[in-house]
Protein backbone atom coordinates (compact mmCIF):
# COMPACT_ATOMS: atom_id res chain seq x y z
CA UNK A 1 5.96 36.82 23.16
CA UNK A 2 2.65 35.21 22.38
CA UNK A 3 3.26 36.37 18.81
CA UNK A 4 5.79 34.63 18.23
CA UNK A 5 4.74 31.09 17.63
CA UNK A 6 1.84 32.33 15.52
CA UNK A 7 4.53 34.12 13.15
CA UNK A 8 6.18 30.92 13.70
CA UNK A 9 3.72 28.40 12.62
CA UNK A 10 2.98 30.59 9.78
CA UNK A 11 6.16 30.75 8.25
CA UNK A 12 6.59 27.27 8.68
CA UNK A 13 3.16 26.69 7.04
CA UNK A 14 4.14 29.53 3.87
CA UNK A 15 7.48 27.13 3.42
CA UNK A 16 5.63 24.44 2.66
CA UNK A 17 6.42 22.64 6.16
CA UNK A 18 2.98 21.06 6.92
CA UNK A 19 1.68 18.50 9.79
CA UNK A 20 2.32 15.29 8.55
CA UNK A 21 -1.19 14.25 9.16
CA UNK A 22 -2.20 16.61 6.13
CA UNK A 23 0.49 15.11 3.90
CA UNK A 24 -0.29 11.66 4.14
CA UNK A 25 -3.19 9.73 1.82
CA UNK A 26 -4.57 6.38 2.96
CA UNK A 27 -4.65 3.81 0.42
CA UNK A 28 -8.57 3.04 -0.52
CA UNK A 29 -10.43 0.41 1.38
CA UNK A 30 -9.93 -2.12 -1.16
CA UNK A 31 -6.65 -1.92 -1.72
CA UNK A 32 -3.87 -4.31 -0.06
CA UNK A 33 -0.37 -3.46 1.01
CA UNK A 34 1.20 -6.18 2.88
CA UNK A 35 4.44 -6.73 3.92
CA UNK A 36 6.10 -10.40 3.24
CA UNK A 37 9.09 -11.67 4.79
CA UNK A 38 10.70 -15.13 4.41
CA UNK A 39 13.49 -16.00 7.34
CA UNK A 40 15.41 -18.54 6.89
CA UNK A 41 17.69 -19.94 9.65
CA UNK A 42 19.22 -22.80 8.25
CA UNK A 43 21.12 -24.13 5.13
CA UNK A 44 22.70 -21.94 2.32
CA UNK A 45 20.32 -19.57 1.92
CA UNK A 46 20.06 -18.04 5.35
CA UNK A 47 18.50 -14.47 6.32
CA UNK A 48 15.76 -12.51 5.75
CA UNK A 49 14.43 -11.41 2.78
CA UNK A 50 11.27 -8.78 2.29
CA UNK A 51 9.00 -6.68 -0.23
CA UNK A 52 6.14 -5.25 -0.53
CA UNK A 53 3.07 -6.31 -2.00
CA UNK A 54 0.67 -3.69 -3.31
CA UNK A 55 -3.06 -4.79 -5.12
CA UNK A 56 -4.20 -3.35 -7.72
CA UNK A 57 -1.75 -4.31 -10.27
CA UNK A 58 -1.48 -0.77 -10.59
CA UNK A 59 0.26 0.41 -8.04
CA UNK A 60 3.96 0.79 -7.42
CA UNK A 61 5.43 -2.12 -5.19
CA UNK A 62 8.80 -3.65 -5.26
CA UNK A 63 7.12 -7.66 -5.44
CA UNK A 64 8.81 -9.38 -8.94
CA UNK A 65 5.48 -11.12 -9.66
CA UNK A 66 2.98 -8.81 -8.25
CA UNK A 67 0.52 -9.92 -10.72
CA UNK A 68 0.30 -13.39 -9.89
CA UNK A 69 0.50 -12.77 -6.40
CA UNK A 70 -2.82 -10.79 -6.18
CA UNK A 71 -4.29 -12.73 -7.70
CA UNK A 72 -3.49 -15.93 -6.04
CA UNK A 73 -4.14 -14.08 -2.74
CA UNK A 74 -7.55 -12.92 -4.75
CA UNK A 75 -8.27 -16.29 -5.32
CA UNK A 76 -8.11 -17.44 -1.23
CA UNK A 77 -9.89 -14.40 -0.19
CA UNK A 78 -6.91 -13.03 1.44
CA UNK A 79 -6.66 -16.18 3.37
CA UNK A 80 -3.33 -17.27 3.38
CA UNK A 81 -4.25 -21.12 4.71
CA UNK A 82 -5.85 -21.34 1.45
CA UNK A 83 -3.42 -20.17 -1.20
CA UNK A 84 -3.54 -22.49 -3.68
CA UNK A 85 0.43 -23.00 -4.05
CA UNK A 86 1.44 -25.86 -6.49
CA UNK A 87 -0.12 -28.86 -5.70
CA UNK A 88 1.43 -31.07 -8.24
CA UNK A 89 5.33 -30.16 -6.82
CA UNK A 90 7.40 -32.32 -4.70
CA UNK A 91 10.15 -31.57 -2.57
CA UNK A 92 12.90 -33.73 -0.59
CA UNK A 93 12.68 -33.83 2.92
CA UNK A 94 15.81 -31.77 3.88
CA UNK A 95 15.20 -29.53 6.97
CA UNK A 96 16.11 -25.95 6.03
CA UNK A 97 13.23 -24.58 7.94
CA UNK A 98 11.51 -21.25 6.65
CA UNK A 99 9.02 -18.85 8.23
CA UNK A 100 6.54 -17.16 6.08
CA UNK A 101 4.89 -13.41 7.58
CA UNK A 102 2.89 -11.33 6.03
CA UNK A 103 1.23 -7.99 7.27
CA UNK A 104 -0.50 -5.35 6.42
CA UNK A 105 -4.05 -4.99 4.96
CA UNK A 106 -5.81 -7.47 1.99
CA UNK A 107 -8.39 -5.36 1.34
CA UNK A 108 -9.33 -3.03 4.10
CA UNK A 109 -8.92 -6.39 6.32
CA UNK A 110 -5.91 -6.57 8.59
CA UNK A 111 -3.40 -9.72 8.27
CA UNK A 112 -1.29 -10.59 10.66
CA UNK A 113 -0.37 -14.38 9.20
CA UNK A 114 3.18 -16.68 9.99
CA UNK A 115 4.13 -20.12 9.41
CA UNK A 116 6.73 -21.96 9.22
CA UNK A 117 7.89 -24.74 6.69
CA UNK A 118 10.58 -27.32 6.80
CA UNK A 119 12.27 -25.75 3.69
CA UNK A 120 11.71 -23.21 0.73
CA UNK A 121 10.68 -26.38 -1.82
CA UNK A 122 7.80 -26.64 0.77
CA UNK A 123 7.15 -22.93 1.31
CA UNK A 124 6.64 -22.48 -1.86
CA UNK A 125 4.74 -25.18 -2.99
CA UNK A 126 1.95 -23.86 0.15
CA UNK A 127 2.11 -20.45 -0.98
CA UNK A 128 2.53 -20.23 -4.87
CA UNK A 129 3.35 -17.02 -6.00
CA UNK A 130 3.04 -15.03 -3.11
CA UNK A 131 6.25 -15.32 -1.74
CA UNK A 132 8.19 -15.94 -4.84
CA UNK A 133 10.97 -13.55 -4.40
């Protein structure tokens, strides 16, 4: 009996069936994959939209202007209070509140970051690039 799971675990290892520890590669230290959602409650445009953002440039993420958006967050240090944005826009003042998450890693760092903004005009004018999607 004892020889079975031996001749077990060895035919599962011969098929190619491995621990999933062993098939898995971390990302390097200085890469960033972070997770972006924008939730919106209110107004035409309601639910809850996500991607992936993946710096370097290089690598394969679904974010539409991944280039701008690392580099914007490259430019705040991974600090999301500091994006840039667009500081010459202007929005109107309808309430159509969005909230803003992102999470995952800028660099090795973990983020864990949410706001929320009284509308996309004014989400996106904070955040620039990074959430364009």
């Amino acid at each position: 009996m004892n020889k079975i799971i031996p001749a077990l675990a060895a035919a599962f290892l011969a098929a190619g069936v491995a621990p999933a520890a062993t098939a898995v590669t971390s990302p390097a230290a200085e890469d960033t994959h972070l997770q972006l959602t924008a939730a919106r409650t209110q107004g035409e445009a309601r639910g809850v939209d996500y991607v992936w953002l993946d710096c370097p440039v290089g690598n394969r993420t679904a974010h539409p202007y991944r280039a701008e958006a690392c580099a914007a967050l490259d430019e705040a240090g991974g600090d999301f209070d500091r994006l840039r944005g667009e500081p010459d826009g202007n929005c109107t003042a309808d309430y159509a509140p969005v909230t803003l998450t992102a999470r995952g890693t800028y660099r090795g760092r973990t983020v864990d970051w949410t706001r929320t903004y009284g509308n996309n005009c004014e989400a996106t004018i904070k955040t620039g690039p990074v959430f364009y999607f």
